[in-house]
C-alpha atoms as a PDB file:
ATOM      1  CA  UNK A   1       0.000   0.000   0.000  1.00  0.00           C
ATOM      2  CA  UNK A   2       0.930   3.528  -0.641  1.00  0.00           C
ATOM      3  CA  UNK A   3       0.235   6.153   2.252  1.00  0.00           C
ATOM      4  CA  UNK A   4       0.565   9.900   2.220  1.00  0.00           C
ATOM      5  CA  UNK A   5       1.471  11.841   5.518  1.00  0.00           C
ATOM      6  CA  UNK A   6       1.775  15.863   5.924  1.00  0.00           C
ATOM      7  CA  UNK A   7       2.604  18.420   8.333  1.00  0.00           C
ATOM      8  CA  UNK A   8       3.737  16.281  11.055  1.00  0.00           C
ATOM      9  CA  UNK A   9       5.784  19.257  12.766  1.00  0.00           C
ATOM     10  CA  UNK A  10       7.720  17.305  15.180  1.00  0.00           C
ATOM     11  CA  UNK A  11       4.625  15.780  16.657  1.00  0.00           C
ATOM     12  CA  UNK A  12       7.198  12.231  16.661  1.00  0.00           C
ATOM     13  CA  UNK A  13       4.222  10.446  19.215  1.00  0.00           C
ATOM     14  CA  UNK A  14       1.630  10.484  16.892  1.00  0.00           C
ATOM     15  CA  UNK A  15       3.605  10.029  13.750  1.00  0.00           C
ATOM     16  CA  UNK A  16       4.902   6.904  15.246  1.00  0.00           C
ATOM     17  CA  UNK A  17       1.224   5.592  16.537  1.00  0.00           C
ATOM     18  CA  UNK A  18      -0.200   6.384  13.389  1.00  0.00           C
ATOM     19  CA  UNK A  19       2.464   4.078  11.265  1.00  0.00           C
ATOM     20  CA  UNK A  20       1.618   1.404  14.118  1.00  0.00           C
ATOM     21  CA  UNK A  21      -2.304   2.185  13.159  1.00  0.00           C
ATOM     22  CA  UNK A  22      -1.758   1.640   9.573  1.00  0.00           C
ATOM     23  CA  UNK A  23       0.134  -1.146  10.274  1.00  0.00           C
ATOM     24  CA  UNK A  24       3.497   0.427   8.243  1.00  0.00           C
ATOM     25  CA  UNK A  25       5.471  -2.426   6.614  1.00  0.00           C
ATOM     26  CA  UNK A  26       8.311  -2.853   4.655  1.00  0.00           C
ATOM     27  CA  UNK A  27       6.377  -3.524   1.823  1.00  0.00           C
ATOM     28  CA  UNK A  28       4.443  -0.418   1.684  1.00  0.00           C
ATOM     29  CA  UNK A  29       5.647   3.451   0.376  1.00  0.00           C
ATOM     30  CA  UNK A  30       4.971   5.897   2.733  1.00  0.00           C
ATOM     31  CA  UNK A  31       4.969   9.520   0.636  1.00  0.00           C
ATOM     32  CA  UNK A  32       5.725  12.280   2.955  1.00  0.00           C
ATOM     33  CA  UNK A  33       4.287  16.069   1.745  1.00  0.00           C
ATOM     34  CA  UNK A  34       6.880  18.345   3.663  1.00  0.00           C
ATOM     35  CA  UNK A  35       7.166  19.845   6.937  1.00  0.00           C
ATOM     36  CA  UNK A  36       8.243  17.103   9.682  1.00  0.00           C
ATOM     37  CA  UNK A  37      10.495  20.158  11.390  1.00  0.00           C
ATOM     38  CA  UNK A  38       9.387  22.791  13.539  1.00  0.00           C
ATOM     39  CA  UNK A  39       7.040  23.652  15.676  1.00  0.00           C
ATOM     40  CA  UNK A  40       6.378  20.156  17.394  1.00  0.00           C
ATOM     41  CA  UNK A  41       8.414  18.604  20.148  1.00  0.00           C
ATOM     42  CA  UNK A  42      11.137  16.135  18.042  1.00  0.00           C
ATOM     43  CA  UNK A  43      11.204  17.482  15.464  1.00  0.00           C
ATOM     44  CA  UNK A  44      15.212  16.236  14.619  1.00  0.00           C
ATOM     45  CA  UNK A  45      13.592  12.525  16.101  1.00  0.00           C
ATOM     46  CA  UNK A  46      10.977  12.460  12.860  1.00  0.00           C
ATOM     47  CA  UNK A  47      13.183  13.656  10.362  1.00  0.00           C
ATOM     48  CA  UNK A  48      15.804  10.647  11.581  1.00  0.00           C
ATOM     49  CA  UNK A  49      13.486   8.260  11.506  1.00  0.00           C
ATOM     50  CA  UNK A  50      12.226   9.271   7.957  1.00  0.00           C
ATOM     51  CA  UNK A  51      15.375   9.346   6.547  1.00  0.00           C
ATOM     52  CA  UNK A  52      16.585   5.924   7.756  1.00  0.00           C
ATOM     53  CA  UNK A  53      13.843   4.335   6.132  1.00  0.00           C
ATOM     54  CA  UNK A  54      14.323   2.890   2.770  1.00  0.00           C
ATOM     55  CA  UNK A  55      10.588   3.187   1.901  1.00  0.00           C
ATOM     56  CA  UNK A  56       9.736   6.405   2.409  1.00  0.00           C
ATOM     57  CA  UNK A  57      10.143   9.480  -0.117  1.00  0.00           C
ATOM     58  CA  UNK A  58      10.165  12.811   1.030  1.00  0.00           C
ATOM     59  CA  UNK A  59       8.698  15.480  -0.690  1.00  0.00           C
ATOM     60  CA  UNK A  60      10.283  19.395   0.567  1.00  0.00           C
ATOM     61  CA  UNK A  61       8.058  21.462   2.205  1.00  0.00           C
ATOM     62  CA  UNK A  62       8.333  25.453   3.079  1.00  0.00           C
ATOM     63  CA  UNK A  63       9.986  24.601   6.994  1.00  0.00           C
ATOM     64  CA  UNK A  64      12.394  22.099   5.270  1.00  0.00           C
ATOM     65  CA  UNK A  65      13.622  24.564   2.788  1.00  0.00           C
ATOM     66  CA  UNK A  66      14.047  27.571   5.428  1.00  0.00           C
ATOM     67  CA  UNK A  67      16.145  24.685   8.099  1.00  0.00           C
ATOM     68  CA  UNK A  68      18.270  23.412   5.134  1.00  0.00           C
ATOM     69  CA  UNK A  69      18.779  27.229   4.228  1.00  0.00           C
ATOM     70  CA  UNK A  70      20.062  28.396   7.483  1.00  0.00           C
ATOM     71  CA  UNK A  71      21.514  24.819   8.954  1.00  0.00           C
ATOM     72  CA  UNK A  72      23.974  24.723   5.713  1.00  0.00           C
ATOM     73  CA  UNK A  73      25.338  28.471   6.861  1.00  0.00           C
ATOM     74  CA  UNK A  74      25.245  27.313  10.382  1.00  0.00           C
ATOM     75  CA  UNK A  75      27.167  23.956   9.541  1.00  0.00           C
ATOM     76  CA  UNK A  76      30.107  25.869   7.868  1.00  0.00           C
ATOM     77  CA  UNK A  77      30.745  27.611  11.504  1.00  0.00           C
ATOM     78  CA  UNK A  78      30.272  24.547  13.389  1.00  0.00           C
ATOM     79  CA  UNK A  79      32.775  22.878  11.006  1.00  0.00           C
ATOM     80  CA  UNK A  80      35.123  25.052  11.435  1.00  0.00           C
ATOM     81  CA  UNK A  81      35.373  26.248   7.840  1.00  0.00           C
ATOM     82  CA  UNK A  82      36.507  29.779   6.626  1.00  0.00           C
ATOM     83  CA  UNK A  83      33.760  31.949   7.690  1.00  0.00           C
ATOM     84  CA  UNK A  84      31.569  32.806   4.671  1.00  0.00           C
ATOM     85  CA  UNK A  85      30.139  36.440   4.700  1.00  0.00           C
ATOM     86  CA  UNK A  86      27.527  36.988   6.961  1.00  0.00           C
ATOM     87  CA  UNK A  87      23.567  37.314   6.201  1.00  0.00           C
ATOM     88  CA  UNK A  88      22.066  39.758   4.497  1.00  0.00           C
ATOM     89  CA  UNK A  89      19.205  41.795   5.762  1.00  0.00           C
ATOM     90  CA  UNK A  90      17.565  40.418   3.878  1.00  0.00           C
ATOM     91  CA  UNK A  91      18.481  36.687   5.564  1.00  0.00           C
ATOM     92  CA  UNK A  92      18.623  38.129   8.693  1.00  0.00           C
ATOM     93  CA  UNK A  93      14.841  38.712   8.885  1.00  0.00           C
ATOM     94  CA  UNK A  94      14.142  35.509   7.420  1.00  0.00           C
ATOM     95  CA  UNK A  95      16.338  33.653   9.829  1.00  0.00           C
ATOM     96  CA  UNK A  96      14.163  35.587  12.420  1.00  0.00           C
ATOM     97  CA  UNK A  97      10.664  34.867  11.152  1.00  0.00           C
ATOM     98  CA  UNK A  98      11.971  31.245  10.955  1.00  0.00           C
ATOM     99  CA  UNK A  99      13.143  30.887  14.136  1.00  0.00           C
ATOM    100  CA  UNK A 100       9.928  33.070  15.777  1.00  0.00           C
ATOM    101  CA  UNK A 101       7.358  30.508  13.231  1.00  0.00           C
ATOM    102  CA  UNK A 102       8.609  27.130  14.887  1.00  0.00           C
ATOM    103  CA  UNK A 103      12.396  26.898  13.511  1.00  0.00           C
ATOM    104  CA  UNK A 104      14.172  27.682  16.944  1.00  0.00           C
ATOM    105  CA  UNK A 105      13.199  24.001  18.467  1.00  0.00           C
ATOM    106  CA  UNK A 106      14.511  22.468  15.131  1.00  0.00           C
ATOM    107  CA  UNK A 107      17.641  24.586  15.720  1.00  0.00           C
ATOM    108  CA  UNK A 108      18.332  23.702  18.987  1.00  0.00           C
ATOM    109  CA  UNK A 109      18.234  19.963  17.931  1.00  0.00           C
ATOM    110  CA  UNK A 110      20.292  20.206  15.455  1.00  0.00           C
ATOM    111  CA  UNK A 111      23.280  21.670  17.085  1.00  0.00           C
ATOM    112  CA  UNK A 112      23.140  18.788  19.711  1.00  0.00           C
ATOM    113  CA  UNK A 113      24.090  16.329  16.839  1.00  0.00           C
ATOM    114  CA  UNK A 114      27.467  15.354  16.260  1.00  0.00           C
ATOM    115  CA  UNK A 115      28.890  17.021  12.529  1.00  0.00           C
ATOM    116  CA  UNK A 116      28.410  13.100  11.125  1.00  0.00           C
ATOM    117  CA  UNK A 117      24.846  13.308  11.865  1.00  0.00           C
ATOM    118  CA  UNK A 118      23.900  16.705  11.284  1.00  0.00           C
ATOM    119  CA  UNK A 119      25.654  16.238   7.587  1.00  0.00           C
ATOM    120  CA  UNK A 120      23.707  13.364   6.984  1.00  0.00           C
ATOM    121  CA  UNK A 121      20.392  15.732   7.521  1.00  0.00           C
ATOM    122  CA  UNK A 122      21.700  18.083   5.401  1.00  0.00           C
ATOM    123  CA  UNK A 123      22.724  15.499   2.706  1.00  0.00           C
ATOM    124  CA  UNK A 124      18.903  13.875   2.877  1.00  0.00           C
ATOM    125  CA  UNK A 125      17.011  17.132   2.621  1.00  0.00           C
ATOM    126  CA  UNK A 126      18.988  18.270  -0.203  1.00  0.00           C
ATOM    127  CA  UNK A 127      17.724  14.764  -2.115  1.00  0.00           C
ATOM    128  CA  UNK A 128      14.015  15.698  -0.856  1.00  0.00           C
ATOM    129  CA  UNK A 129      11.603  15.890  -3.919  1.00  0.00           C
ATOM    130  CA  UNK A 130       9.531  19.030  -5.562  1.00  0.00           C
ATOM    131  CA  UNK A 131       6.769  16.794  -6.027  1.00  0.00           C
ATOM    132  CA  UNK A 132       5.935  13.301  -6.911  1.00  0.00           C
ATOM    133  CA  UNK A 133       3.314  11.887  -9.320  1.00  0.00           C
ATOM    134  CA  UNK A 134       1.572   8.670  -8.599  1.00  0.00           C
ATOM    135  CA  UNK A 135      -0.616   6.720 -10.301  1.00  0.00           C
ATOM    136  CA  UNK A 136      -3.707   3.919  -9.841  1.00  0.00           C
ATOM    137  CA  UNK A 137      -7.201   2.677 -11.123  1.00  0.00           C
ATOM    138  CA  UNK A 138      -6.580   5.207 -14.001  1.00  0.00           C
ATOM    139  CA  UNK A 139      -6.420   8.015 -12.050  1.00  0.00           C
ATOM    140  CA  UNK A 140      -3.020  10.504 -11.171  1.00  0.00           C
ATOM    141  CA  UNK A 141      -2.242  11.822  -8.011  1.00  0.00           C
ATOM    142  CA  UNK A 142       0.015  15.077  -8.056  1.00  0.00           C
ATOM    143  CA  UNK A 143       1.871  15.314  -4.835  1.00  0.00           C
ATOM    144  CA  UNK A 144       3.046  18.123  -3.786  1.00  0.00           C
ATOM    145  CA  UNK A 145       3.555  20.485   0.126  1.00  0.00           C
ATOM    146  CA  UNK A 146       1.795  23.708  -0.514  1.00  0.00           C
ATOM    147  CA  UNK A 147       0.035  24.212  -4.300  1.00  0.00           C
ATOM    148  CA  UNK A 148       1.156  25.053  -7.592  1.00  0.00           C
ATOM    149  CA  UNK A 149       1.934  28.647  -7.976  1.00  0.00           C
ATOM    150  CA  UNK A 150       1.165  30.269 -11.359  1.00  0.00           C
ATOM    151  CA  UNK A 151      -0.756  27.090 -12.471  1.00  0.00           C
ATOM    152  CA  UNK A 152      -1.326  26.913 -15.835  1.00  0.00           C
ATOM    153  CA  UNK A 153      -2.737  22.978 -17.055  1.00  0.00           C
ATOM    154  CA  UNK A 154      -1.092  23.174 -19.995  1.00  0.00           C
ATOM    155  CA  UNK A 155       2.690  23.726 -17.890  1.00  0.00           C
ATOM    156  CA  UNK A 156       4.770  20.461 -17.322  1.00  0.00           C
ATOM    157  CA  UNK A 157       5.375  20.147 -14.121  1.00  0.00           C
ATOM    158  CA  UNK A 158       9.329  19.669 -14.721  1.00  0.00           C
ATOM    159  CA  UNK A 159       8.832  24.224 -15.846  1.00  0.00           C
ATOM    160  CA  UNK A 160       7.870  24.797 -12.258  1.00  0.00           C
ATOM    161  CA  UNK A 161      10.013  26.134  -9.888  1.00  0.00           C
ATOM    162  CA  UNK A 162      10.725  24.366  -6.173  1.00  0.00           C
ATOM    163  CA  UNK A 163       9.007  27.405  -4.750  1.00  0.00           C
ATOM    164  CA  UNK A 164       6.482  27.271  -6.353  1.00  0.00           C
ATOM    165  CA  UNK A 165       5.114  24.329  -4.728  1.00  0.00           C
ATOM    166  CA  UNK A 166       6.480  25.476  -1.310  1.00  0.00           C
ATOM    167  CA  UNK A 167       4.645  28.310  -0.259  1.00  0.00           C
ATOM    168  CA  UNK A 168       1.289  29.157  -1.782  1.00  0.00           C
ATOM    169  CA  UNK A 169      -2.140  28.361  -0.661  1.00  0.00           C
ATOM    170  CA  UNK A 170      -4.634  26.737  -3.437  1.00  0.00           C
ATOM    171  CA  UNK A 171      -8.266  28.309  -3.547  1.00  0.00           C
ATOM    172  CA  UNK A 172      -9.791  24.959  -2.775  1.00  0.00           C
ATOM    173  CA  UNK A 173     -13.001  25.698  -4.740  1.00  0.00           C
ATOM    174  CA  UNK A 174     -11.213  25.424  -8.243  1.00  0.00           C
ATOM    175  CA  UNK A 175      -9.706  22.698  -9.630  1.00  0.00           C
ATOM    176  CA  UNK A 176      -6.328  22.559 -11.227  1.00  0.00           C
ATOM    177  CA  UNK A 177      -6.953  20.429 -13.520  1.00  0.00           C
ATOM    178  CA  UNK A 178     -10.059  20.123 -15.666  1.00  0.00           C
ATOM    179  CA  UNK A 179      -9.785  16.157 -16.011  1.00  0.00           C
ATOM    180  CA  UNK A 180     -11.298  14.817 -12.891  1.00  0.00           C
ATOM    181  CA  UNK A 181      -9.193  11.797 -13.065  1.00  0.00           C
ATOM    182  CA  UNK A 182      -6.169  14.177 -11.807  1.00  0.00           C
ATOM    183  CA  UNK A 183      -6.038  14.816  -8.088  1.00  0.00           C
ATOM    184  CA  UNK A 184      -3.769  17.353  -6.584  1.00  0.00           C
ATOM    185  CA  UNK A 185      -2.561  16.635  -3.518  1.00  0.00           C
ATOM    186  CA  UNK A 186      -1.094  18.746  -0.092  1.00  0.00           C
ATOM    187  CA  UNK A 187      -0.363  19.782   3.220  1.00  0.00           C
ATOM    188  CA  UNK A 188       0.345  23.313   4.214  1.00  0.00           C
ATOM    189  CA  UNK A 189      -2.639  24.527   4.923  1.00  0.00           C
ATOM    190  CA  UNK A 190      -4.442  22.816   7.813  1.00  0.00           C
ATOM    191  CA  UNK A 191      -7.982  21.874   6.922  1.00  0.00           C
ATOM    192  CA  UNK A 192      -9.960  23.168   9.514  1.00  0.00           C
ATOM    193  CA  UNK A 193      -9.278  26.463   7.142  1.00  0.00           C
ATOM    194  CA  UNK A 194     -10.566  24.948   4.183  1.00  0.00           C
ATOM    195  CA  UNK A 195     -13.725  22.662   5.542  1.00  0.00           C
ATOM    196  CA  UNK A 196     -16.937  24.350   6.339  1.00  0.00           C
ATOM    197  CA  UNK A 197     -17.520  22.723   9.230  1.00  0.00           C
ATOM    198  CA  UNK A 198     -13.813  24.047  10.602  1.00  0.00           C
ATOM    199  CA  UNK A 199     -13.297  20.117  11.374  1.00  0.00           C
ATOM    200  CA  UNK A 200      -9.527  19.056  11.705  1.00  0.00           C
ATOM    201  CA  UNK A 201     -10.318  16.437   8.710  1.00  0.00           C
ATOM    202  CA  UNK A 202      -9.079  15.477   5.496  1.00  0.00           C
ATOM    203  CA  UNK A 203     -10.564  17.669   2.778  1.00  0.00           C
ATOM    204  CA  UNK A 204     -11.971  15.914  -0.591  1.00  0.00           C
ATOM    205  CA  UNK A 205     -13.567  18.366  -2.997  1.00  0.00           C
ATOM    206  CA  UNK A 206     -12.678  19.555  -6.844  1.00  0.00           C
ATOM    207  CA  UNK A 207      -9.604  17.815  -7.920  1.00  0.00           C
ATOM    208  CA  UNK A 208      -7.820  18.368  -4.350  1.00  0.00           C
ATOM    209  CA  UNK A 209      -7.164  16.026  -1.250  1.00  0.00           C
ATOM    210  CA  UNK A 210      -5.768  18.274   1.478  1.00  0.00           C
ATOM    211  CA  UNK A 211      -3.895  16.391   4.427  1.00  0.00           C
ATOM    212  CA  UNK A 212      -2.763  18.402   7.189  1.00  0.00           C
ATOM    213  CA  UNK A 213      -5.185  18.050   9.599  1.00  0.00           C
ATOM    214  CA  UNK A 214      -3.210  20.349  12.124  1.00  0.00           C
ATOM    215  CA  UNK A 215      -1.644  18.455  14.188  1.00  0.00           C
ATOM    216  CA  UNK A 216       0.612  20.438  16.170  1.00  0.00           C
ATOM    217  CA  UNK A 217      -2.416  23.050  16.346  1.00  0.00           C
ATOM    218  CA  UNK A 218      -3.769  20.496  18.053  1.00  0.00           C
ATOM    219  CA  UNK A 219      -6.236  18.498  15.595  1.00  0.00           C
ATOM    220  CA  UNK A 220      -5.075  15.058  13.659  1.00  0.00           C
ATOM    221  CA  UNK A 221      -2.130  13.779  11.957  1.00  0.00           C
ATOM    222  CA  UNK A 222      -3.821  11.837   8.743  1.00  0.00           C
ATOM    223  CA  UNK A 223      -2.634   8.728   6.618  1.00  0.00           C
ATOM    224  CA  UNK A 224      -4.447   8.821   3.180  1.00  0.00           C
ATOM    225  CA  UNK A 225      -4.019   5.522   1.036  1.00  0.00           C
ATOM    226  CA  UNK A 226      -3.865   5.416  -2.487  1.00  0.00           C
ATOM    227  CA  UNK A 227      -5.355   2.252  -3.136  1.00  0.00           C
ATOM    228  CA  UNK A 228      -8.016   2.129  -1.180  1.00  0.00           C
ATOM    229  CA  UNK A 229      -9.073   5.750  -0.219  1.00  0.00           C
ATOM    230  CA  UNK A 230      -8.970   4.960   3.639  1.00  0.00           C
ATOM    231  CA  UNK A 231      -8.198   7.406   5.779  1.00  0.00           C
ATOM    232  CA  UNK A 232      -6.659   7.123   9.455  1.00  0.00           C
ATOM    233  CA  UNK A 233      -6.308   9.560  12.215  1.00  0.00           C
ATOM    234  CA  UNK A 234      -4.688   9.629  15.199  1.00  0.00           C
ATOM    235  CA  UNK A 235      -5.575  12.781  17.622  1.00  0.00           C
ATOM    236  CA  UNK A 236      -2.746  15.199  18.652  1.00  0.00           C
ATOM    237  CA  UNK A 237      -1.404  15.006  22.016  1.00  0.00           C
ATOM    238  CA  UNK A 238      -0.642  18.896  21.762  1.00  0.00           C
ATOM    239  CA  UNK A 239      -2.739  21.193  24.434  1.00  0.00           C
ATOM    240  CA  UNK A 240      -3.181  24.129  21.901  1.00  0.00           C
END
């Protein structure tokens, strides 16, 4: 089976009880849409269990990107190198806003690894994927964190740039794609935003499947399968 995860912000608990729910083997894919770091409470523990699993691709998500930004600068100090020049403005607020939006826990993980194991972070996120496409019963699944910015159907994917399926939010009443047999699907935006009835459930209307039930808000990490449609939850143990 083939599951898709989002979001899960460091919330390691529930990530792990909801791969015991679904019964996670080694012959299933597990498709992660971005955004393990921040926010949450191991955030460093989910990422290293991720990436030591041979089954499970990892698809970049707006957190990743700012951590692998600012950890790669960061590294060069901790390694000793020749000091490169120091951040921009520019950076400088961005490094903030990162830090102040969930980064600083990720941070302070990170510099408690040893160089070997903080490179070998660095090494996996830089392999992380734009997107992924999958495929079954006919229909195509578009995988990506956030959206597609500057959609246009007639664009291959491969034109796109990484941030452009990073950081913007789909209007979830219009469909990408005009062939209902393509599905896009993400994370990003949790979907108590996007439902009507503000529930922290997965979101199934026009062309998109939205997964990031808002966990470390305090609602449900998600597991969708592609092969059967089933969905399972497993509630956050965040007090938010």
């Amino acid at each position: 089976m083939r599951y898709l995860i989002s979001d899960i912000h460091g919330c390691y608990e529930e990530y792990k009880e909801l791969l015991d729910q679904i019964r996670f083997s080694d012959g299933d894919e597990l498709f992660i849409l971005g955004d393990a770091m921040d926010r949450g409470p191991q955030p460093i523990r989910v990422m290293q269990d991720i990436m030591f699993r041979s089954n499970v691709t990892y698809i970049i998500g707006n957190h990743d990107y700012e951590f692998f930004y600012f950890a790669k600068k960061l590294m060069v100090r901790k390694e000793g190198e020749k000091r490169k020049d120091d951040m921009t403005e520019d950076e400088l607020s961005a490094f903030v806003g990162w830090l102040q939006d969930g980064g600083g826990i990720t941070l302070r993980q990170f510099s408690e690894l040893s160089l070997k194991d903080g490179r070998a972070i660095l090494k996996y996120m830089a392999d992380a994927s734009a997107y992924e496409v999958l495929e079954d019963k006919g229909k195509k699944y578009i995988l990506v964190h956030a959206g597609i910015d500057d959609f246009r159907e007639d664009r291959d994917l491969e034109e796109y740039d990484l941030l452009d399926f990073i950081s913007s939010r789909p209007d979830y009443a219009k469909r990408y794609y005009q062939d209902e047999a393509v599905c896009v699907v993400t994370g990003h935006t949790p979907t108590s935003l996007i439902r009507e009835d503000g529930l922290p459930l997965v979101y199934q209307e026009n062309g998109h499947i939205a997964i990031d039930c808002g966990c470390v808000f305090g609602g449900r990490l998600a597991a969708y399968c592609i092969e059967s449609a089933e969905i399972n939850y497993v509630k956050s143990k965040n007090k938010r």
